[in-house]
PDB file of N, CA and C in Angstrom:
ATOM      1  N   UNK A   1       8.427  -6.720   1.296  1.00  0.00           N
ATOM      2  CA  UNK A   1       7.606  -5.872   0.455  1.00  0.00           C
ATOM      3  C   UNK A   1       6.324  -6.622   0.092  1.00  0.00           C
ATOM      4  N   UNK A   2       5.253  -5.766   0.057  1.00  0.00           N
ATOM      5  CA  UNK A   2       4.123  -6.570  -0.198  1.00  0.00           C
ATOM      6  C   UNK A   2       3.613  -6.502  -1.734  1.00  0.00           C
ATOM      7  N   UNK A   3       3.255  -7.343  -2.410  1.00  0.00           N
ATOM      8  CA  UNK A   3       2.774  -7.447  -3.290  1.00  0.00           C
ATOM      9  C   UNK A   3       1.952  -6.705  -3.833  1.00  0.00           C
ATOM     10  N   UNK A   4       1.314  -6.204  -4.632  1.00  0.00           N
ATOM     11  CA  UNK A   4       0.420  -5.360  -5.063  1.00  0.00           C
ATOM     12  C   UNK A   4      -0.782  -5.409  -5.909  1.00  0.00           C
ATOM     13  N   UNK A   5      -2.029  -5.879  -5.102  1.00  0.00           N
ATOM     14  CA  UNK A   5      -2.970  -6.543  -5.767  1.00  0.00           C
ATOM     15  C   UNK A   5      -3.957  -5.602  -5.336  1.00  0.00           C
ATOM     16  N   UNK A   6      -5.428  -6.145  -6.465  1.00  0.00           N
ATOM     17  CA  UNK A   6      -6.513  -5.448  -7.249  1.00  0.00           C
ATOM     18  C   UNK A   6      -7.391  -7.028  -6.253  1.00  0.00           C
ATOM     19  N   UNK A   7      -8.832  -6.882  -5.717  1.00  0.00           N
ATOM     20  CA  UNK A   7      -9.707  -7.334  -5.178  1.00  0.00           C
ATOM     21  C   UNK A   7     -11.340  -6.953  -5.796  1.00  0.00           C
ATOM     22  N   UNK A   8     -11.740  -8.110  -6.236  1.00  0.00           N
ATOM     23  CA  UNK A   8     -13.489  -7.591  -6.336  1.00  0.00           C
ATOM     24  C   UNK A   8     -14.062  -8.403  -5.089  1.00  0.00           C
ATOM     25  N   UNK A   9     -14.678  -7.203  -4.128  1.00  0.00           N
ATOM     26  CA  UNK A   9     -15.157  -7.685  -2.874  1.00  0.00           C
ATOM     27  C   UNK A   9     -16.749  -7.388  -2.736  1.00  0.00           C
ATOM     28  N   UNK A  10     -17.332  -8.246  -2.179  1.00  0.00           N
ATOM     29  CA  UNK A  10     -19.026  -7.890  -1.863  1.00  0.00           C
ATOM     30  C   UNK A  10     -19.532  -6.921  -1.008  1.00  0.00           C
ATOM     31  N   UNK A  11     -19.925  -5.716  -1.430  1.00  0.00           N
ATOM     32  CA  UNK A  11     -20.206  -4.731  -0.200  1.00  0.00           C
ATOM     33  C   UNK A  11     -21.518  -4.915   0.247  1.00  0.00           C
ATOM     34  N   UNK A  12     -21.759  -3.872   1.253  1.00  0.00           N
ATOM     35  CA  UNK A  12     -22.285  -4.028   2.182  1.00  0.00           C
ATOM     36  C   UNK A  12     -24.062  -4.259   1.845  1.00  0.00           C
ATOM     37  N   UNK A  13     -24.397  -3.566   0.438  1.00  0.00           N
ATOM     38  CA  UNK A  13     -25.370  -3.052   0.124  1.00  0.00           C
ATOM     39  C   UNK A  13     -25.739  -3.860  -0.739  1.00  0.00           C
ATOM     40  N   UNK A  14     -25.034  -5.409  -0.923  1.00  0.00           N
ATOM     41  CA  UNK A  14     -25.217  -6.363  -2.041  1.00  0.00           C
ATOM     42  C   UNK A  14     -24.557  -6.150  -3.515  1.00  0.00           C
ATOM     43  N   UNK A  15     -24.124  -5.185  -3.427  1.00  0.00           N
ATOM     44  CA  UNK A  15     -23.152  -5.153  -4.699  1.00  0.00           C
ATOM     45  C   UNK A  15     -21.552  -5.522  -4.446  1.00  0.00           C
ATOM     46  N   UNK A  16     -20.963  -5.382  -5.594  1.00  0.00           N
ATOM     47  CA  UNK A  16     -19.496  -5.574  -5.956  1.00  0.00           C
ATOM     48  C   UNK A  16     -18.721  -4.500  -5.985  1.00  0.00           C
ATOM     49  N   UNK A  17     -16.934  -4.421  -4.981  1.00  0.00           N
ATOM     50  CA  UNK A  17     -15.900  -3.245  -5.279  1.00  0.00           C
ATOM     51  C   UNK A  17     -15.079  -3.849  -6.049  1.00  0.00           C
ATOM     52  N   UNK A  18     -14.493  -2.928  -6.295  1.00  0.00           N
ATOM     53  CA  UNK A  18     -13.102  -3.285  -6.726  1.00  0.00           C
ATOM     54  C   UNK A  18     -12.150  -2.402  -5.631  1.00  0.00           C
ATOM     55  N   UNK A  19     -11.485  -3.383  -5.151  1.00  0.00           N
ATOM     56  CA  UNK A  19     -10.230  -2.394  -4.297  1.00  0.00           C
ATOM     57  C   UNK A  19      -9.141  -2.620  -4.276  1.00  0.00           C
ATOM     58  N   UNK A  20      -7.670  -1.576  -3.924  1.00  0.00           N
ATOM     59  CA  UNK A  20      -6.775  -2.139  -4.208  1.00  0.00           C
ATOM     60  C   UNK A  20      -6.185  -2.611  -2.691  1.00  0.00           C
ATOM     61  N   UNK A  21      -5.491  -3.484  -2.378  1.00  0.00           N
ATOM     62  CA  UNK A  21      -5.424  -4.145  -1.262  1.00  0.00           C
ATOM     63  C   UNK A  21      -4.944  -2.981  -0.321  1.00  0.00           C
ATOM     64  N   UNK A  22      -5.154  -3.021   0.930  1.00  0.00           N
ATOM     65  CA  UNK A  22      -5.030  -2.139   1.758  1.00  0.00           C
ATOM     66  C   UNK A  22      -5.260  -0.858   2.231  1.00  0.00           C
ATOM     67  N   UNK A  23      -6.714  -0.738   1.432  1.00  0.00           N
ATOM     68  CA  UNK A  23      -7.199   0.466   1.286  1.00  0.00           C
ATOM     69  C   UNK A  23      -8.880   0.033   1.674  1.00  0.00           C
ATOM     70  N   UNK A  24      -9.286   1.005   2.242  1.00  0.00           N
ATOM     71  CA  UNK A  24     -11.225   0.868   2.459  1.00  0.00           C
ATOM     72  C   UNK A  24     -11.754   1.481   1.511  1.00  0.00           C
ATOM     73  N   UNK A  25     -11.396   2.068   0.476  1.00  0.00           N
ATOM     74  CA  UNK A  25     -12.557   3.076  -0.499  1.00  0.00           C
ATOM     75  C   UNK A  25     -12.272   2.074  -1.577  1.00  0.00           C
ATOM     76  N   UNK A  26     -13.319   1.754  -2.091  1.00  0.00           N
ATOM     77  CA  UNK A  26     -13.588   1.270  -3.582  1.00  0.00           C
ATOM     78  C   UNK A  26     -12.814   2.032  -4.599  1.00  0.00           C
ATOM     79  N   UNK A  27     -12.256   1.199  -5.539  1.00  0.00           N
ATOM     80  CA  UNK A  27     -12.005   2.266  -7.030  1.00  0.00           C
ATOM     81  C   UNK A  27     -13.395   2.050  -7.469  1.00  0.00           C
ATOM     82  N   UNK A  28     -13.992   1.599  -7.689  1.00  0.00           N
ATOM     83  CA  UNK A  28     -14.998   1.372  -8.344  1.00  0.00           C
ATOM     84  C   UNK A  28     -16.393   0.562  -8.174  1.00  0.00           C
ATOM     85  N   UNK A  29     -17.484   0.557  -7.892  1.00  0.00           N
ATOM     86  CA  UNK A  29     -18.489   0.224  -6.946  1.00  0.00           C
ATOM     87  C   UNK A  29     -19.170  -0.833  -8.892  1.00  0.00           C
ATOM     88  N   UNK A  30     -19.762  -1.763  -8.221  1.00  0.00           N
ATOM     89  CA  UNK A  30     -20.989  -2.536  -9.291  1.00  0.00           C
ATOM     90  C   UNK A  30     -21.932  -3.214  -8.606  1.00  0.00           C
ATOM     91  N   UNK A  31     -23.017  -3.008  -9.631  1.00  0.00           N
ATOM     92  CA  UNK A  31     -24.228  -3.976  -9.335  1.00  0.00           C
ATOM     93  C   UNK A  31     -24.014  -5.327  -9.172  1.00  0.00           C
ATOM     94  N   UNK A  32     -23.172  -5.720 -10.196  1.00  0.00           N
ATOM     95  CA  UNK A  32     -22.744  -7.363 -10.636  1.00  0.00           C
ATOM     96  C   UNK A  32     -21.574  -7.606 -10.377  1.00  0.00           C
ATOM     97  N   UNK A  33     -21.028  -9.046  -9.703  1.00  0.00           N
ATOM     98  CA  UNK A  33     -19.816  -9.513  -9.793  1.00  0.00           C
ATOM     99  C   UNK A  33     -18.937  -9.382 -10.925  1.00  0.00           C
ATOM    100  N   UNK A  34     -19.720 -10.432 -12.181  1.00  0.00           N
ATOM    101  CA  UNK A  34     -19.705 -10.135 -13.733  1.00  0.00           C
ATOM    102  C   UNK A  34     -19.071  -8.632 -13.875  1.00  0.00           C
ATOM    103  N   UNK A  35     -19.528  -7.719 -13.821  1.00  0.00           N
ATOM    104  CA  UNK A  35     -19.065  -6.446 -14.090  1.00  0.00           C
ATOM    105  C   UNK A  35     -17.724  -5.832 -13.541  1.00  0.00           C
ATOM    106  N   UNK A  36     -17.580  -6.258 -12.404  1.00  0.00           N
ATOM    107  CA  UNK A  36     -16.323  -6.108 -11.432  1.00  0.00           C
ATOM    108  C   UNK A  36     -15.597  -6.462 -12.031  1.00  0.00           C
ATOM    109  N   UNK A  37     -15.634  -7.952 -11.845  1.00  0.00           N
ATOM    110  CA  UNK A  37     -14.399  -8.817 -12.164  1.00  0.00           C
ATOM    111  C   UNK A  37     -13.969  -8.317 -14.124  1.00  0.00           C
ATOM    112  N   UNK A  38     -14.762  -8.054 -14.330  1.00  0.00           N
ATOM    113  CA  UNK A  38     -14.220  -7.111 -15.980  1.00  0.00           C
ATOM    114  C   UNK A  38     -13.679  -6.094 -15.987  1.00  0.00           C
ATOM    115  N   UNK A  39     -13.649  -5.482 -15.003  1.00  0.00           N
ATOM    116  CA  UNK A  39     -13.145  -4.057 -14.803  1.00  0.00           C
ATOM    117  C   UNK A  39     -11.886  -4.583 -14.257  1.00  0.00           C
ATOM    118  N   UNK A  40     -11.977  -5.319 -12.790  1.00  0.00           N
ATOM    119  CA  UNK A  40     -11.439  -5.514 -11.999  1.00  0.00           C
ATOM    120  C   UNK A  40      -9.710  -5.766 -12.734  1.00  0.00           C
ATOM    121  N   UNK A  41     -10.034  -6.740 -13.595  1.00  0.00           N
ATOM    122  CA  UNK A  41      -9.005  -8.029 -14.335  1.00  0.00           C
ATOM    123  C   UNK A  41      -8.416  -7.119 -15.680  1.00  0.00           C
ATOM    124  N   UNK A  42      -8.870  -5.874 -16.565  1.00  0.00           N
ATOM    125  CA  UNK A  42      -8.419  -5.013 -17.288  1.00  0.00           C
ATOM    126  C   UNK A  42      -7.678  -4.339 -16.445  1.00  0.00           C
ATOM    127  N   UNK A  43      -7.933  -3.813 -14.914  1.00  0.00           N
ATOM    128  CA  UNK A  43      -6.799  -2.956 -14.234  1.00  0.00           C
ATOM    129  C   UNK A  43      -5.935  -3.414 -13.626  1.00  0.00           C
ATOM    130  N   UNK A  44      -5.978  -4.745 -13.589  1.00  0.00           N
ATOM    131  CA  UNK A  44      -4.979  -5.804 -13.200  1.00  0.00           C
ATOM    132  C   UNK A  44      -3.551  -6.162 -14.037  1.00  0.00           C
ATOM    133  N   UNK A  45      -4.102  -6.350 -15.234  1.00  0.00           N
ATOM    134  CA  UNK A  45      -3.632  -6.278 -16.422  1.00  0.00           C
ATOM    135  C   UNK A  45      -2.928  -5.207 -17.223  1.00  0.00           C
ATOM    136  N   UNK A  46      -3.010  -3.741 -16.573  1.00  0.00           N
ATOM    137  CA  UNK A  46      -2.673  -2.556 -17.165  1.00  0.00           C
ATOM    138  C   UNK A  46      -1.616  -2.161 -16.533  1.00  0.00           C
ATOM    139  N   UNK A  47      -2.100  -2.569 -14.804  1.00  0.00           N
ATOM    140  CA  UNK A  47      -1.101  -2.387 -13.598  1.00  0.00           C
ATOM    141  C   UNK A  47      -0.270  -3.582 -13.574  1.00  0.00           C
ATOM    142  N   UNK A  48      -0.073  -4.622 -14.312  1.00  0.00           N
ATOM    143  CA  UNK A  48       0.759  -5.767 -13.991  1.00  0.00           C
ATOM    144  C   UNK A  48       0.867  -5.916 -12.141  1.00  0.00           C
ATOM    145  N   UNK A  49      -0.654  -6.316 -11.674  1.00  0.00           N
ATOM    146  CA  UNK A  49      -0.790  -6.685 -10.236  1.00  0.00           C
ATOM    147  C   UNK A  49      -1.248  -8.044 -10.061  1.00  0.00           C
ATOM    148  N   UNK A  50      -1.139  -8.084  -9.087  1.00  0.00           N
ATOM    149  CA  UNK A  50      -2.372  -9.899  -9.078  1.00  0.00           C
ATOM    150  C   UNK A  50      -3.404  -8.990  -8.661  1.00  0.00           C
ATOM    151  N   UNK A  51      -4.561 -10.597  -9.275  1.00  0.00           N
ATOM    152  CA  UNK A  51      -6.188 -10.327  -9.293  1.00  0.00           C
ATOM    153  C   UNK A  51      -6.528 -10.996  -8.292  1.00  0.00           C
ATOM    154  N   UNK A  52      -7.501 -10.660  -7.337  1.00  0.00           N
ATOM    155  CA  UNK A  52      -8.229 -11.775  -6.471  1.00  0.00           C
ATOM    156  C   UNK A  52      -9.615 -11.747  -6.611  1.00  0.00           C
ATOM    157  N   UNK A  53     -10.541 -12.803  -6.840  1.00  0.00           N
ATOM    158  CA  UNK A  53     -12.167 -12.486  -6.809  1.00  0.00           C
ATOM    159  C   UNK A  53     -12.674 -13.302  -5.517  1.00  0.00           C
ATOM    160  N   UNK A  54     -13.235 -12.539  -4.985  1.00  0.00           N
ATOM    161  CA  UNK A  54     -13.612 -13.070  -3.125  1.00  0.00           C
ATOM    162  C   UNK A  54     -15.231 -13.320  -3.846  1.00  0.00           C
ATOM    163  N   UNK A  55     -15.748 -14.212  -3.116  1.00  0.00           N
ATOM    164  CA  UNK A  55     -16.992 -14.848  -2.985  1.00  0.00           C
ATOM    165  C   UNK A  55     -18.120 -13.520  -1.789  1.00  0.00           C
ATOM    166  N   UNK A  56     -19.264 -14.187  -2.145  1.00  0.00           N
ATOM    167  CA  UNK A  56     -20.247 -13.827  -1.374  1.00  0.00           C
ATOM    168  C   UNK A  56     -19.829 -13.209   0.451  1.00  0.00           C
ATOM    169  N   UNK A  57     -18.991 -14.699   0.683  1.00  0.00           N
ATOM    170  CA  UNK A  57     -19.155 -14.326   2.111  1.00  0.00           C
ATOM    171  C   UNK A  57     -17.339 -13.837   2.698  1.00  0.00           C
ATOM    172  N   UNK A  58     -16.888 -13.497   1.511  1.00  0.00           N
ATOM    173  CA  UNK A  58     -15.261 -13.078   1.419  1.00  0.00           C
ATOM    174  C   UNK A  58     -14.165 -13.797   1.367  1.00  0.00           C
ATOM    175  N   UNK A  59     -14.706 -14.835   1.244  1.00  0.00           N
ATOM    176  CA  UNK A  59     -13.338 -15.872   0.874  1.00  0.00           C
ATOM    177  C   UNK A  59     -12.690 -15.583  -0.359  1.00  0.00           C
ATOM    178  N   UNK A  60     -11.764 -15.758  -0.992  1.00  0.00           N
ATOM    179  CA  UNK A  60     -11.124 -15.891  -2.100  1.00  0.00           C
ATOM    180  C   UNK A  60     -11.571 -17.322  -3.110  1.00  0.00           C
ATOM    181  N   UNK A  61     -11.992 -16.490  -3.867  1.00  0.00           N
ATOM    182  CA  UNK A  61     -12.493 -17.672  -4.940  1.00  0.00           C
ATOM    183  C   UNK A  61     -11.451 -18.014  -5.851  1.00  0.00           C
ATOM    184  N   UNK A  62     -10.743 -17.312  -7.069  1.00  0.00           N
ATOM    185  CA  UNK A  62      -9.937 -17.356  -7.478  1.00  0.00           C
ATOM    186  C   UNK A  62      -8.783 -16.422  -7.498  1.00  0.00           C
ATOM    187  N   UNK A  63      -7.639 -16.428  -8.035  1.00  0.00           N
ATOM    188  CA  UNK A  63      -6.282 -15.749  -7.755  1.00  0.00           C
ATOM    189  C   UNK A  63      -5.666 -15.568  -9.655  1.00  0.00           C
ATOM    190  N   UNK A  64      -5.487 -14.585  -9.877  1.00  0.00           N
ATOM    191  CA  UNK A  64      -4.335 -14.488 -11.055  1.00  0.00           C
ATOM    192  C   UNK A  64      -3.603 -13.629 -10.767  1.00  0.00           C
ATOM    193  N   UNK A  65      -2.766 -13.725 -11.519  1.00  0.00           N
ATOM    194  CA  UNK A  65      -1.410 -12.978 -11.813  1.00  0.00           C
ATOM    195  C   UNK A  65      -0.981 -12.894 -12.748  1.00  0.00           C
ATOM    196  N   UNK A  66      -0.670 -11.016 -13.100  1.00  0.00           N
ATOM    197  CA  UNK A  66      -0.713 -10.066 -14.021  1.00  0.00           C
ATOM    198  C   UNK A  66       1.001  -9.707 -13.531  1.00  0.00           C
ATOM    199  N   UNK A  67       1.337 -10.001 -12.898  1.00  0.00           N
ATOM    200  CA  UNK A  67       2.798  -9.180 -12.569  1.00  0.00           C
ATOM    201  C   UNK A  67       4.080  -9.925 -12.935  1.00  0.00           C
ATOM    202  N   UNK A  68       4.992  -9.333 -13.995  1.00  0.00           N
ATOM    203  CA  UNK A  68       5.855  -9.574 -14.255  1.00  0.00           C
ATOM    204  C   UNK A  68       7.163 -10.430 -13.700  1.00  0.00           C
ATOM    205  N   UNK A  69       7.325 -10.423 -11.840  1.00  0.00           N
ATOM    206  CA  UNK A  69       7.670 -10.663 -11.197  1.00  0.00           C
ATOM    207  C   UNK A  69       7.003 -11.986 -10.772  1.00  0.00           C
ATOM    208  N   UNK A  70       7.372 -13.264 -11.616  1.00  0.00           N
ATOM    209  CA  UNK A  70       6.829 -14.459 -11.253  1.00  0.00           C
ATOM    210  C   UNK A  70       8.004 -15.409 -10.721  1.00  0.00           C
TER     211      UNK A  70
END
């Protein structure tokens, strides 16, 4: 079973998504990383999922975990 995680990723147009893993449509599109990752990490937190924040060129910058199942 796969885990169930929340991503703020860099799109195409120079802004920030939020997505949930395994999906192509944004929940939610931003100007700013900053802004994402605030959104991003409250729905992380609501959904008890892990968080991931990917960098500029999509690497994974940092990792948390919101899920009960540790």
């Amino acid at each position: 079973m796969t885990k169930k995680s929340n991503h703020v990723v860099p799109t195409l147009s120079g802004g920030w998504s939020v997505k949930k893993l395994g999906t192509s449509k944004a929940i939610r599109n931003f100007d700013s990383q900053e802004k994402a990752i605030e959104y991003g990490q409250k729905l992380s937190q609501n959904q008890k999922t892990d968080f991931y924040i990917h960098k500029k060129n999509g690497m994974v910058q940092n990792k948390y975990s919101f899920s009960t199942n540790k």
